[in-house]
PDB file of N, CA and C in Angstrom:
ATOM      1  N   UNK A   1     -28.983 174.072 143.943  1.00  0.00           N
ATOM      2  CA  UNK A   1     -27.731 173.460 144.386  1.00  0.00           C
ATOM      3  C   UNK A   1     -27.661 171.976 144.075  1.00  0.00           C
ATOM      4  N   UNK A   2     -28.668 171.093 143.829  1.00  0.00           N
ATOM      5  CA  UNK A   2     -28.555 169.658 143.693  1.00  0.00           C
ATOM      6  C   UNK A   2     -28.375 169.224 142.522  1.00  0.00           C
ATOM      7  N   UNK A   3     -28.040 168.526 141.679  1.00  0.00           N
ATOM      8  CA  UNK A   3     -27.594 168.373 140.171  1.00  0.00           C
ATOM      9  C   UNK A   3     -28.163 166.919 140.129  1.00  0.00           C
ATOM     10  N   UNK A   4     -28.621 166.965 139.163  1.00  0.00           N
ATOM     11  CA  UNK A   4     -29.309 165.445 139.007  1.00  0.00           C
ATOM     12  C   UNK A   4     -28.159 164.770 137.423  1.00  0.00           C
ATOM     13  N   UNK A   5     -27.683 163.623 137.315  1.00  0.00           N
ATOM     14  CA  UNK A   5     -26.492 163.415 136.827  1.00  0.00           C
ATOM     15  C   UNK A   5     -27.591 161.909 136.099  1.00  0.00           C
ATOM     16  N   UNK A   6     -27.847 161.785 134.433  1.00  0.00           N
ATOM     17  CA  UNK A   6     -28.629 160.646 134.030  1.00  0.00           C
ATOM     18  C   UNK A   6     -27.146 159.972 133.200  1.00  0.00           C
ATOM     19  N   UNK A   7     -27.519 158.716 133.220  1.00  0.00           N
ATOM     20  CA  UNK A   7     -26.581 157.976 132.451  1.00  0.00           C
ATOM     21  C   UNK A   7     -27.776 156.752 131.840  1.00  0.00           C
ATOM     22  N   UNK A   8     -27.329 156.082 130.809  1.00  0.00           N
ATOM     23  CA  UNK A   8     -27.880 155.074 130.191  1.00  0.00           C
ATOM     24  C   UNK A   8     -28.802 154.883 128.977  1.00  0.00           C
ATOM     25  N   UNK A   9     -28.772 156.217 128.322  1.00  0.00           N
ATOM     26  CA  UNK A   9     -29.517 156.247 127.321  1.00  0.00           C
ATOM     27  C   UNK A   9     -29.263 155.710 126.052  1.00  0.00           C
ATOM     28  N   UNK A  10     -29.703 155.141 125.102  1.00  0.00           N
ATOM     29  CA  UNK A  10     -28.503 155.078 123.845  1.00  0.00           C
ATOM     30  C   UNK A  10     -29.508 154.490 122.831  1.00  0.00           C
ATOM     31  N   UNK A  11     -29.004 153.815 121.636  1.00  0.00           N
ATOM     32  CA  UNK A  11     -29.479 153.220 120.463  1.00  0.00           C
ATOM     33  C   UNK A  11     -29.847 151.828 120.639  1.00  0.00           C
ATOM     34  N   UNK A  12     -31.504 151.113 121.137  1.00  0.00           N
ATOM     35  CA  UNK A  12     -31.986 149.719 121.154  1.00  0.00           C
ATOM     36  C   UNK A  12     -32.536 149.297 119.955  1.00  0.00           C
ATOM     37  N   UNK A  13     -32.537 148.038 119.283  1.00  0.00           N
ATOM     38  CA  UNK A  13     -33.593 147.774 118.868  1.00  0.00           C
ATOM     39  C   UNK A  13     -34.796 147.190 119.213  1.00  0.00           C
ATOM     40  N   UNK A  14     -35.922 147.429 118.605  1.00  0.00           N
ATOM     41  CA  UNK A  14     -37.439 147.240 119.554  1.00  0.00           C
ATOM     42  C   UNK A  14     -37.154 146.140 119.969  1.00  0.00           C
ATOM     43  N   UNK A  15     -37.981 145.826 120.696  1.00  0.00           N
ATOM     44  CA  UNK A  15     -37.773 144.599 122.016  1.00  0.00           C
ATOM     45  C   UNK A  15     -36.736 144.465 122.462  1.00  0.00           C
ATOM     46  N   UNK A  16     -35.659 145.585 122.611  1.00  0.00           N
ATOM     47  CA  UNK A  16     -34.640 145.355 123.497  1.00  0.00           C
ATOM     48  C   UNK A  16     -34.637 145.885 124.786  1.00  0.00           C
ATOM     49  N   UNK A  17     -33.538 146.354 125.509  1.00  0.00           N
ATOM     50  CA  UNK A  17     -33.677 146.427 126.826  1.00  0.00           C
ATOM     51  C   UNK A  17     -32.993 147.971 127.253  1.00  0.00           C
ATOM     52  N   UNK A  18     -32.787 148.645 128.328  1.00  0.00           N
ATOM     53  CA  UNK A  18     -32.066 149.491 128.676  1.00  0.00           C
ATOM     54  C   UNK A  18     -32.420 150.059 130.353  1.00  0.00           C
ATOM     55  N   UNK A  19     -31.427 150.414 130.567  1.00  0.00           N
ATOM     56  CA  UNK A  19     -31.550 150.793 131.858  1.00  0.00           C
ATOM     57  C   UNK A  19     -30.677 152.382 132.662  1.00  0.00           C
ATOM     58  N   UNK A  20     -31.975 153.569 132.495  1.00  0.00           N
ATOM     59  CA  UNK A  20     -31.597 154.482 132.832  1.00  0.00           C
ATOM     60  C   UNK A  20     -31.018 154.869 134.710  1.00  0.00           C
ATOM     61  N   UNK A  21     -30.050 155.576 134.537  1.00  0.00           N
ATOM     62  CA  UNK A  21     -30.208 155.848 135.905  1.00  0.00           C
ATOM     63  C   UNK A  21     -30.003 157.481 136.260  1.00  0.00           C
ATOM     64  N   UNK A  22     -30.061 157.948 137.338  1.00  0.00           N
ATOM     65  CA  UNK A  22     -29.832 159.016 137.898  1.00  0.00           C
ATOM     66  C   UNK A  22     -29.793 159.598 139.228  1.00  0.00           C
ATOM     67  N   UNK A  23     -28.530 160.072 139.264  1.00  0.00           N
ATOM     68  CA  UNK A  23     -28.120 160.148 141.069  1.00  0.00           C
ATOM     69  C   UNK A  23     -28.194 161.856 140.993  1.00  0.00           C
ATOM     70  N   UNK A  24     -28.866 162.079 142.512  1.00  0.00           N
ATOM     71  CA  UNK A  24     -28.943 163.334 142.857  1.00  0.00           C
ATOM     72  C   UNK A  24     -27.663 163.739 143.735  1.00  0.00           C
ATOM     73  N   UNK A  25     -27.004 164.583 143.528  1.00  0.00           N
ATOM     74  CA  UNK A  25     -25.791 165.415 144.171  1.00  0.00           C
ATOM     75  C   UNK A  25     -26.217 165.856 145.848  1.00  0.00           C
ATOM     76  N   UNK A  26     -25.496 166.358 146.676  1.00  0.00           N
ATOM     77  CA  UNK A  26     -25.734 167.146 147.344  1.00  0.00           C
ATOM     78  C   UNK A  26     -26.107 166.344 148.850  1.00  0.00           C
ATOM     79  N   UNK A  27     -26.471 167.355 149.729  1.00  0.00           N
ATOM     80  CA  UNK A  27     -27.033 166.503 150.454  1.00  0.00           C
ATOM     81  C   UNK A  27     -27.485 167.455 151.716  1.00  0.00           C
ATOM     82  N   UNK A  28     -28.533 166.964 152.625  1.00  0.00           N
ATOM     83  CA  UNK A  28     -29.262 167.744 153.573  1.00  0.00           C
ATOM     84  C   UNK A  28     -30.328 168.114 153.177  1.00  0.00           C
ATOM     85  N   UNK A  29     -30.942 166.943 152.155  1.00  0.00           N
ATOM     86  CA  UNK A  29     -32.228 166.740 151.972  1.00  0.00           C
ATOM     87  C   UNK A  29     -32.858 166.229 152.172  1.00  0.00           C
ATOM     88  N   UNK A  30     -33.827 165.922 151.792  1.00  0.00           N
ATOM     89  CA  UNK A  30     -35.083 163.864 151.582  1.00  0.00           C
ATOM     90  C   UNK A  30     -35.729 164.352 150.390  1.00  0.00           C
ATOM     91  N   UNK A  31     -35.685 163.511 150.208  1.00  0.00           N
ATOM     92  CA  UNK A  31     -36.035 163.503 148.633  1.00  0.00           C
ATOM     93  C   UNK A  31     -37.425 162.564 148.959  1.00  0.00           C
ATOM     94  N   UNK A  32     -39.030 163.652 148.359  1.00  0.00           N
ATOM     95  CA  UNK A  32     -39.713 163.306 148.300  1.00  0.00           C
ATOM     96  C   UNK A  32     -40.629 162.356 147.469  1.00  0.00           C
ATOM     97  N   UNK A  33     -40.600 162.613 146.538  1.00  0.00           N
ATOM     98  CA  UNK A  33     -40.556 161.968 144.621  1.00  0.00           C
ATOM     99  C   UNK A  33     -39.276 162.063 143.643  1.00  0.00           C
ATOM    100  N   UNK A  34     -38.978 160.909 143.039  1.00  0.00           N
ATOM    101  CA  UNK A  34     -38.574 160.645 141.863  1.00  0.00           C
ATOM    102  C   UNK A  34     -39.120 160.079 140.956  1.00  0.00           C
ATOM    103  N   UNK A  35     -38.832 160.767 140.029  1.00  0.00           N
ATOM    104  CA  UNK A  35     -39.903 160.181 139.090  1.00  0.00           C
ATOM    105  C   UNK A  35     -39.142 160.537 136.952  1.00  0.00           C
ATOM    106  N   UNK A  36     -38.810 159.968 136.082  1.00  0.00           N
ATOM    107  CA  UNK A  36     -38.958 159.746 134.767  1.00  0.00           C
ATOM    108  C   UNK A  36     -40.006 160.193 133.661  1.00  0.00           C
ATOM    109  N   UNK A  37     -39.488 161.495 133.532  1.00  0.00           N
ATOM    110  CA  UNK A  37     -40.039 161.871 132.090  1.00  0.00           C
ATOM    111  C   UNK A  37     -39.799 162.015 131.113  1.00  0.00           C
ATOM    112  N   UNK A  38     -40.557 161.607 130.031  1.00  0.00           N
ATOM    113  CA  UNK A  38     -39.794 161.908 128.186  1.00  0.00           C
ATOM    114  C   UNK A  38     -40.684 162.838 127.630  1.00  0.00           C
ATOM    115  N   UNK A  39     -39.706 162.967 126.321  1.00  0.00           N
ATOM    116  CA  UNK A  39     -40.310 163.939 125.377  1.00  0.00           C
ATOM    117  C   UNK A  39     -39.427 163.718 124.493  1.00  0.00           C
ATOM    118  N   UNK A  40     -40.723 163.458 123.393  1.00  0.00           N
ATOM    119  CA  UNK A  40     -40.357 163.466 121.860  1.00  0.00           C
ATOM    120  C   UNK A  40     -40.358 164.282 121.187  1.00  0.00           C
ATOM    121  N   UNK A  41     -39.662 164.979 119.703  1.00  0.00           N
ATOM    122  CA  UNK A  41     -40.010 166.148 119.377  1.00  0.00           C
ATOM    123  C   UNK A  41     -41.181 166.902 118.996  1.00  0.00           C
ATOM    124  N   UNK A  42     -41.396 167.878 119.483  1.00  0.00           N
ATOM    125  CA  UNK A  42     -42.597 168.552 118.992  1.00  0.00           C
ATOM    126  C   UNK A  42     -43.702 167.948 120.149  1.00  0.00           C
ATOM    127  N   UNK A  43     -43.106 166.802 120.690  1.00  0.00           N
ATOM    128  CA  UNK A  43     -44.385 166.668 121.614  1.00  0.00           C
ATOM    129  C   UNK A  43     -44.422 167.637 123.296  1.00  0.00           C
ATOM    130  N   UNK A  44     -45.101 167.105 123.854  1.00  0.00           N
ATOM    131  CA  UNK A  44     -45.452 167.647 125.603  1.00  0.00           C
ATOM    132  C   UNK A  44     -44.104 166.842 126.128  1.00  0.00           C
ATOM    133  N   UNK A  45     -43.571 167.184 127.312  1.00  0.00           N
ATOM    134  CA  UNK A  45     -43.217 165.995 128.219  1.00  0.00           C
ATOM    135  C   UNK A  45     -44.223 165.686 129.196  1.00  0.00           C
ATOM    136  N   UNK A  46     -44.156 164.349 129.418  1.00  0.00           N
ATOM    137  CA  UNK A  46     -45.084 163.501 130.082  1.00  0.00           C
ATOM    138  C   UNK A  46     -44.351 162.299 131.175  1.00  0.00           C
ATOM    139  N   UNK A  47     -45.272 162.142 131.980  1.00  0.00           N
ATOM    140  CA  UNK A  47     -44.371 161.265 133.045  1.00  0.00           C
ATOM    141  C   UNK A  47     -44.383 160.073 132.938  1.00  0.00           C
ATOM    142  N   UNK A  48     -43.355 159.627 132.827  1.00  0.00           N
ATOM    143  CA  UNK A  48     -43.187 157.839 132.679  1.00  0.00           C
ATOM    144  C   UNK A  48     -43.541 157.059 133.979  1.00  0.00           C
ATOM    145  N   UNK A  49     -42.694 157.193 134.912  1.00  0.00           N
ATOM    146  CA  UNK A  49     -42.977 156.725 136.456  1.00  0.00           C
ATOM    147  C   UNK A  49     -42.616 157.160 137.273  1.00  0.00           C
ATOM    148  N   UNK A  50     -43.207 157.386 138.520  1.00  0.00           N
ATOM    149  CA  UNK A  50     -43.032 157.468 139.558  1.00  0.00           C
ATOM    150  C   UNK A  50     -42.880 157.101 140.625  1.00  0.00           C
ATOM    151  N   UNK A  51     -41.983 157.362 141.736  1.00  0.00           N
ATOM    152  CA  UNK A  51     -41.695 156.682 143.130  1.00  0.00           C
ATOM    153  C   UNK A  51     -41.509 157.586 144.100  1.00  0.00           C
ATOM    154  N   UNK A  52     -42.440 157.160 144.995  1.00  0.00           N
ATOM    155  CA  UNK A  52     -42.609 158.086 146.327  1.00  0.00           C
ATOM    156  C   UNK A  52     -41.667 158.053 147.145  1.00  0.00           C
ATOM    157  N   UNK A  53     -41.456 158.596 148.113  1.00  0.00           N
ATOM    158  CA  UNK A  53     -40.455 158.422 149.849  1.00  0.00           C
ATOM    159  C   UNK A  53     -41.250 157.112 149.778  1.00  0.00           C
ATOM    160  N   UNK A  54     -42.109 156.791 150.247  1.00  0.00           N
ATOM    161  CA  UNK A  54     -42.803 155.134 150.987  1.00  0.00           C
ATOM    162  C   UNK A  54     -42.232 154.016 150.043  1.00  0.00           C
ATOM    163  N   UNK A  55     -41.852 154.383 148.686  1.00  0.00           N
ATOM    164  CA  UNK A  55     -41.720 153.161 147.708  1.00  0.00           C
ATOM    165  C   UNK A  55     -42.929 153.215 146.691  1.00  0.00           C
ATOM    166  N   UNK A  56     -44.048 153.926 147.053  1.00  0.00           N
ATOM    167  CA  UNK A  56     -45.104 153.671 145.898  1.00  0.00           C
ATOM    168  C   UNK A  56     -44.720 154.160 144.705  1.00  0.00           C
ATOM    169  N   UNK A  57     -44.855 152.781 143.779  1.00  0.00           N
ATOM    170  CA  UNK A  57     -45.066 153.777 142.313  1.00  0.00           C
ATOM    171  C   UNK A  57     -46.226 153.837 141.517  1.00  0.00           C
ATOM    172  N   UNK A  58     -45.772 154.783 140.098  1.00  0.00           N
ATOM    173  CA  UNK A  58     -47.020 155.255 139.600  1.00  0.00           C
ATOM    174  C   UNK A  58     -46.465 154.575 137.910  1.00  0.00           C
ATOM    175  N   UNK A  59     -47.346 154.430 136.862  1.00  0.00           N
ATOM    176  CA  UNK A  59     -46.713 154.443 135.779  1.00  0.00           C
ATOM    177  C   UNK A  59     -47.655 155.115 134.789  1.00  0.00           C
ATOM    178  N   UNK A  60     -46.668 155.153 133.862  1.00  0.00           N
ATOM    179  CA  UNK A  60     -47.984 155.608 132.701  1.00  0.00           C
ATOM    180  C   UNK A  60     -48.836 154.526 132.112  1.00  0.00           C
ATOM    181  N   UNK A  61     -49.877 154.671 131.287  1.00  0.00           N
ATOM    182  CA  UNK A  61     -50.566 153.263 130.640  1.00  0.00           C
ATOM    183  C   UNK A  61     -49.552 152.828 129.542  1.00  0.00           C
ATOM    184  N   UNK A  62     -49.355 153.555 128.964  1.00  0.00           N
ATOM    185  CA  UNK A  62     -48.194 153.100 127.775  1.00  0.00           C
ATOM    186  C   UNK A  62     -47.016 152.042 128.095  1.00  0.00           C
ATOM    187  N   UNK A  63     -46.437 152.622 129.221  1.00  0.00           N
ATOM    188  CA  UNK A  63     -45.371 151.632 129.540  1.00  0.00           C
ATOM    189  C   UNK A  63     -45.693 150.440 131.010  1.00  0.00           C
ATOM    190  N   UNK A  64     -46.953 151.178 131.296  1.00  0.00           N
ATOM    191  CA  UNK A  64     -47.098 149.620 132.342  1.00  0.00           C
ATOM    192  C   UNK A  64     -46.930 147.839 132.220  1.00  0.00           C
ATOM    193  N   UNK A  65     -46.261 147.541 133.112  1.00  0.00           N
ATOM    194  CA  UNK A  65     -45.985 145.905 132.165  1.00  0.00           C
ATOM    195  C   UNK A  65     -44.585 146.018 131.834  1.00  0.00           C
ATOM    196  N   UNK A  66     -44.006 147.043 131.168  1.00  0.00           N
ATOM    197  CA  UNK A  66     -42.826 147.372 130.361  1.00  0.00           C
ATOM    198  C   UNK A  66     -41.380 147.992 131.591  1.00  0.00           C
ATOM    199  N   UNK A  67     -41.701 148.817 131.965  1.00  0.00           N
ATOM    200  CA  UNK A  67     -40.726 149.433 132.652  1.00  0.00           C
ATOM    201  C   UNK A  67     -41.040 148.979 134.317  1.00  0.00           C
ATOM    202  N   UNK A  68     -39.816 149.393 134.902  1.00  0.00           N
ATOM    203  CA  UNK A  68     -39.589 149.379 136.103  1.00  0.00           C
ATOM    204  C   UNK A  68     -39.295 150.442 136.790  1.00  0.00           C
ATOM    205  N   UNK A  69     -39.642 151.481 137.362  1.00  0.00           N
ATOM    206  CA  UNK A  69     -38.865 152.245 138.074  1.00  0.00           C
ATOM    207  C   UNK A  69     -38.221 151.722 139.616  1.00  0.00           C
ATOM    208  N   UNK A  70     -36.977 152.431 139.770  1.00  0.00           N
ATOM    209  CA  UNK A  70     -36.673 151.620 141.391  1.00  0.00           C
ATOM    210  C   UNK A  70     -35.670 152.929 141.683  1.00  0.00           C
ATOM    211  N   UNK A  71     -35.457 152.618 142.782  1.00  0.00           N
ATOM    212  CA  UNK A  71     -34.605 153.830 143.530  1.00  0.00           C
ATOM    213  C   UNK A  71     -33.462 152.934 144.953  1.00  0.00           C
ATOM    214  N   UNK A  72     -32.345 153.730 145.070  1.00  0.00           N
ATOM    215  CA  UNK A  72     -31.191 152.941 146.038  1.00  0.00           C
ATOM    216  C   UNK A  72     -31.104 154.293 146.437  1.00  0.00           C
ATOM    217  N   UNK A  73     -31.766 154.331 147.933  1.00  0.00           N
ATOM    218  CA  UNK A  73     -31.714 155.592 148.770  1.00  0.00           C
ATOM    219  C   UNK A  73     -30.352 155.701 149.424  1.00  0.00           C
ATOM    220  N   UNK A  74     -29.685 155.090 149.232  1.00  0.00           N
ATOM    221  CA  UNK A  74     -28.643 155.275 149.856  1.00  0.00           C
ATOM    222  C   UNK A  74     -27.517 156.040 148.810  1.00  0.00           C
ATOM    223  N   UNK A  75     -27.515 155.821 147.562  1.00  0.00           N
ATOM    224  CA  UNK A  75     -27.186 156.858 146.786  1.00  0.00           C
ATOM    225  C   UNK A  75     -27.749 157.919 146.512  1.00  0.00           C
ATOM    226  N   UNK A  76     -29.381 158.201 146.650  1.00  0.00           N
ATOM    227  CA  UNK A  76     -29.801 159.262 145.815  1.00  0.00           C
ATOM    228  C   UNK A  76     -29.730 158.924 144.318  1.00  0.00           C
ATOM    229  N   UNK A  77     -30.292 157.978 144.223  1.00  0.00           N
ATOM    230  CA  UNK A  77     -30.190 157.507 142.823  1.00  0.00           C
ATOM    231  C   UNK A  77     -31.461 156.747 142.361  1.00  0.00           C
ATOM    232  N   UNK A  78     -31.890 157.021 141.538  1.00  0.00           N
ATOM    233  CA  UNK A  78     -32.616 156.254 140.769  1.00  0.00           C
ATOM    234  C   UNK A  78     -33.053 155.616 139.163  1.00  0.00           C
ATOM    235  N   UNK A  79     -34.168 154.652 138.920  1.00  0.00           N
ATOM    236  CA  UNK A  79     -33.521 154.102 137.716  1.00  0.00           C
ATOM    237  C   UNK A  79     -34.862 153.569 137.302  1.00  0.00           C
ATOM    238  N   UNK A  80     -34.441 153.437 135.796  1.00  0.00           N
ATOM    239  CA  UNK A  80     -36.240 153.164 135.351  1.00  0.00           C
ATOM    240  C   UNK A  80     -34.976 152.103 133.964  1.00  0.00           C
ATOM    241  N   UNK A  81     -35.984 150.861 134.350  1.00  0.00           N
ATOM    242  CA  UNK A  81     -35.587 149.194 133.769  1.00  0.00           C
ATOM    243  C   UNK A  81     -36.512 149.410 132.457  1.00  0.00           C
ATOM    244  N   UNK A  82     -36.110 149.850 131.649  1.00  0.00           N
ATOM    245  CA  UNK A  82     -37.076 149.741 130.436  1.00  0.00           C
ATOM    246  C   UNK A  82     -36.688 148.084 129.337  1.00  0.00           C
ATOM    247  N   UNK A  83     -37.739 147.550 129.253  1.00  0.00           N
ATOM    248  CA  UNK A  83     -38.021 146.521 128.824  1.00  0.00           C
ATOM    249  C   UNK A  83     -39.100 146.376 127.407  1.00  0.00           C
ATOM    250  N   UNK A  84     -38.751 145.240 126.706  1.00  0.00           N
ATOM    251  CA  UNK A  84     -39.691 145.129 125.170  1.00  0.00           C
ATOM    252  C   UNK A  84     -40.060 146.933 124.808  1.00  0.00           C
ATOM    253  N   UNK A  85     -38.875 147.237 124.418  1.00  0.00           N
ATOM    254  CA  UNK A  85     -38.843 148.911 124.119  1.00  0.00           C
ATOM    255  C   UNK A  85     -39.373 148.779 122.430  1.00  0.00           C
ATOM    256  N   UNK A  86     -40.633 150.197 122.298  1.00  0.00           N
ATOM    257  CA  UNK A  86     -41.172 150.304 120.879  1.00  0.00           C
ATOM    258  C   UNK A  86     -40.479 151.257 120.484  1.00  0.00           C
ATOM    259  N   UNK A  87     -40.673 151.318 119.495  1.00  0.00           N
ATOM    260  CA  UNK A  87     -40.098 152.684 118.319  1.00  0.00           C
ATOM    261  C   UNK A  87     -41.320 153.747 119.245  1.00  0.00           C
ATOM    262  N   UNK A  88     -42.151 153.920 119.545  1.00  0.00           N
ATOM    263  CA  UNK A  88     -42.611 155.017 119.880  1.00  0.00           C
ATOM    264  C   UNK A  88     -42.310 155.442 121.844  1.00  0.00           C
ATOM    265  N   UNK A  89     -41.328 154.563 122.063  1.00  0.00           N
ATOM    266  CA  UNK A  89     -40.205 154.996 123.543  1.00  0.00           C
ATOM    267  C   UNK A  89     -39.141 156.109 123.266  1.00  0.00           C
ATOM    268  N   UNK A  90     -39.030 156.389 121.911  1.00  0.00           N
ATOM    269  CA  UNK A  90     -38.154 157.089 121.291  1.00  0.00           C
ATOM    270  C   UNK A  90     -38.181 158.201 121.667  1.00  0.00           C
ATOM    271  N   UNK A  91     -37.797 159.354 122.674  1.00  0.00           N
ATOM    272  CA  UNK A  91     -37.582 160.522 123.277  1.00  0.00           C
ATOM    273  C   UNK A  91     -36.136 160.647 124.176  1.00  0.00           C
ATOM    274  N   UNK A  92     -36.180 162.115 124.528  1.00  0.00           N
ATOM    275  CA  UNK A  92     -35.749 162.367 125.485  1.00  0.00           C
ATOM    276  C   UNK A  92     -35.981 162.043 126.627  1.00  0.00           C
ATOM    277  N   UNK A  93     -35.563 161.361 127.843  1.00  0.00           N
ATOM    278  CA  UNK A  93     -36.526 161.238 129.284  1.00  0.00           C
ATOM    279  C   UNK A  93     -35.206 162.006 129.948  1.00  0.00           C
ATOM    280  N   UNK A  94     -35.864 162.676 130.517  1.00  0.00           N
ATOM    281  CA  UNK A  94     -35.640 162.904 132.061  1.00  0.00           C
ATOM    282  C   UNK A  94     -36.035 162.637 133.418  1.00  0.00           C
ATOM    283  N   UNK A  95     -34.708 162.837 134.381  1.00  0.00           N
ATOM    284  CA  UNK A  95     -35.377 162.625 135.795  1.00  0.00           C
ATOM    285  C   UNK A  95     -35.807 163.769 136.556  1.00  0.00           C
ATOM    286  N   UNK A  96     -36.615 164.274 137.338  1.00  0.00           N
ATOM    287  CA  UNK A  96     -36.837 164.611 138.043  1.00  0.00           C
ATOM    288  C   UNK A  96     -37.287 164.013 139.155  1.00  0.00           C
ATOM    289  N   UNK A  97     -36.685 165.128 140.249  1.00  0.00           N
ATOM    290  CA  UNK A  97     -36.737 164.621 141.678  1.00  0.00           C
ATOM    291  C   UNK A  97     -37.364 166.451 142.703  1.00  0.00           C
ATOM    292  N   UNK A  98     -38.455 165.918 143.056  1.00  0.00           N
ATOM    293  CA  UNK A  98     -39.053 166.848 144.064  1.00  0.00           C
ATOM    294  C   UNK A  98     -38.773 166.593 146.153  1.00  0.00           C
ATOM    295  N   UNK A  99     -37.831 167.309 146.349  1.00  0.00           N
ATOM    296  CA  UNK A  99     -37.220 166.909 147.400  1.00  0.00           C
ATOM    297  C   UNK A  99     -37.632 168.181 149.055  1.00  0.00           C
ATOM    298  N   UNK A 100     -36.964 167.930 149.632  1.00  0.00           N
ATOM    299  CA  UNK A 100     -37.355 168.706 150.887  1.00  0.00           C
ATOM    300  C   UNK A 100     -35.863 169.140 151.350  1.00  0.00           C
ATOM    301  N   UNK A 101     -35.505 170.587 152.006  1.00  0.00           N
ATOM    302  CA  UNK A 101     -34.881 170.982 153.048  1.00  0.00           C
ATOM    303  C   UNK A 101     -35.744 171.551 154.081  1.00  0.00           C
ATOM    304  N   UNK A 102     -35.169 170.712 155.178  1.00  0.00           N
ATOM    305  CA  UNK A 102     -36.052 170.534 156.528  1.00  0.00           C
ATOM    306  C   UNK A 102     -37.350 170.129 156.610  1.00  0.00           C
ATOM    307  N   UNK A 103     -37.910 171.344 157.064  1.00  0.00           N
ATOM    308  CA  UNK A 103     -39.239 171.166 156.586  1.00  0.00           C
ATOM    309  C   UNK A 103     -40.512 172.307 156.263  1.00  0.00           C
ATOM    310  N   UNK A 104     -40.973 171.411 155.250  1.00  0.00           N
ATOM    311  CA  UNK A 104     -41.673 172.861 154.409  1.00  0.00           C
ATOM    312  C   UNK A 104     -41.399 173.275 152.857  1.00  0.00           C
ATOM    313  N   UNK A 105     -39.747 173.123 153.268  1.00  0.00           N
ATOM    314  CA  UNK A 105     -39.166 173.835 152.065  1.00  0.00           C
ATOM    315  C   UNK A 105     -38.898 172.871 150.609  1.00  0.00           C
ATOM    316  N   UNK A 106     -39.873 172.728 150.030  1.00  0.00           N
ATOM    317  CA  UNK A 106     -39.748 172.042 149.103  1.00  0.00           C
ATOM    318  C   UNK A 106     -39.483 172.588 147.492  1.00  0.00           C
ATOM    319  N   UNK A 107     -38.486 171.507 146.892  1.00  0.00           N
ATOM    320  CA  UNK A 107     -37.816 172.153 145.246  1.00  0.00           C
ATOM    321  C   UNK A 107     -38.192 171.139 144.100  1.00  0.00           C
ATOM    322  N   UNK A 108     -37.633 171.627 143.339  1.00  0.00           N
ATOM    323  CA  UNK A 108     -37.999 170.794 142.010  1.00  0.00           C
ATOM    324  C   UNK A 108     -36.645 170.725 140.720  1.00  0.00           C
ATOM    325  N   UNK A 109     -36.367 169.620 141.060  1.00  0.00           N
ATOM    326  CA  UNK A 109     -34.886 169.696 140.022  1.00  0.00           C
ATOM    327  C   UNK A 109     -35.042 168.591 138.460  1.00  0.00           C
ATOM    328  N   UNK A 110     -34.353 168.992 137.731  1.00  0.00           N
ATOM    329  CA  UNK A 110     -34.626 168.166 136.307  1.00  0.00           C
ATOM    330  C   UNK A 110     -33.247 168.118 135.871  1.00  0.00           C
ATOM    331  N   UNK A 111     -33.003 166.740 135.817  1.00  0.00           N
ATOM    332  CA  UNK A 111     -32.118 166.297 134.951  1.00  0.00           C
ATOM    333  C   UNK A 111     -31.364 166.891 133.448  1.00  0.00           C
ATOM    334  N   UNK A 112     -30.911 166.596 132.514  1.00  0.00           N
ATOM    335  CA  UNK A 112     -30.133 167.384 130.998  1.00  0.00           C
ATOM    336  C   UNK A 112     -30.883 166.439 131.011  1.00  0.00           C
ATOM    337  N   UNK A 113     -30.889 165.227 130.403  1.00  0.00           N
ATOM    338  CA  UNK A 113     -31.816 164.705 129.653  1.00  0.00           C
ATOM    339  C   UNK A 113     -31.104 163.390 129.225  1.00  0.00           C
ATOM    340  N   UNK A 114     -31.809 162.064 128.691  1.00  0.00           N
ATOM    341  CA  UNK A 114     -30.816 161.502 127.853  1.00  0.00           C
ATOM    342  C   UNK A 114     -31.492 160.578 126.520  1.00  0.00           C
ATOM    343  N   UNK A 115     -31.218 160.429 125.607  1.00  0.00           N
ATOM    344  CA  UNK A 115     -31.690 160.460 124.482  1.00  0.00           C
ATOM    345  C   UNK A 115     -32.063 158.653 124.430  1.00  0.00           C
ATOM    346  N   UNK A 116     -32.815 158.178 124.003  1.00  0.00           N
ATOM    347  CA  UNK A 116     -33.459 156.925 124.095  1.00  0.00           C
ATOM    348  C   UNK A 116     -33.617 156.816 122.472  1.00  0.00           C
ATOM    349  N   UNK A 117     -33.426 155.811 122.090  1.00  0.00           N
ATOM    350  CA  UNK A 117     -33.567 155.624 120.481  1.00  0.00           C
ATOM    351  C   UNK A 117     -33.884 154.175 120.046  1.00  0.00           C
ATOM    352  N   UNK A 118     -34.924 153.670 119.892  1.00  0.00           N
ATOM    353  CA  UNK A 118     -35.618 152.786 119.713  1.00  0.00           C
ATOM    354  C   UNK A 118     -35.963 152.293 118.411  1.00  0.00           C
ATOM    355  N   UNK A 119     -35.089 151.760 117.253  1.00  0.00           N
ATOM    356  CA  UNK A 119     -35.174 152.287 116.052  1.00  0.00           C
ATOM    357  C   UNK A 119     -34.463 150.392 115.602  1.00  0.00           C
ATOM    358  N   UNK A 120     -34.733 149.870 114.215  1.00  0.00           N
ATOM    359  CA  UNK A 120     -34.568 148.843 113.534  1.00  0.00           C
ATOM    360  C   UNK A 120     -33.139 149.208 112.442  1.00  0.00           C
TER     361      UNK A 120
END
């Protein structure tokens, strides 16, 4: 039932900037993790960053230093600040968000995706 909705993807050149976001629909949840993943073609997807309920985040080694993840709980939204972007940022990312009804009942939702292009 929850729809995760990404906006902000598009065409940078390296060392430029961008800023993904994504709001979760719905409501009569808590949303436990959000968190940013990509995938390039032919590759795995892999997790960019993460943010807990408490605020903790996680990042990958690749983009530590580089990105930001942050979240505005009051939308159900969240957003990853990508910064000094390489040609090899170049994927698909998605959001996913692992959330709760009541308690116990925990889901796992994924974003469509949005295309990141990091290119001269």
């Amino acid at each position: 039932q929850v729809q995760l909705v990404e906006s902000g993807g598009g065409l940078v050149q390296p060392g430029g900037s961008l800023r993904l976001s994504c709001a979760a629909s719905g409501s009569g949840f808590s949303i436990n993790r959000m968190a940013w993943y990509r995938q390039a073609p032919g590759k795995q997807r892999n997790v960019v960053a993460a943010i807990t309920s408490n605020g903790s985040t996680n990042y990958a080694g690749s983009v530590k230093g580089r990105f930001t993840i942050s979240r505005d709980n009051a939308k159900n939204t969240v957003y990853l600040q990508m910064n000094s972007l390489k040609p090899e940022d170049t994927a698909v990312y998605y959001c996913n968000v692992i959330l709760s009804y009541g308690l116990g009942n925990v889901s796992n939702y994924w974003g469509q995706g949005t295309q990141v292009t990091v290119s001269s």
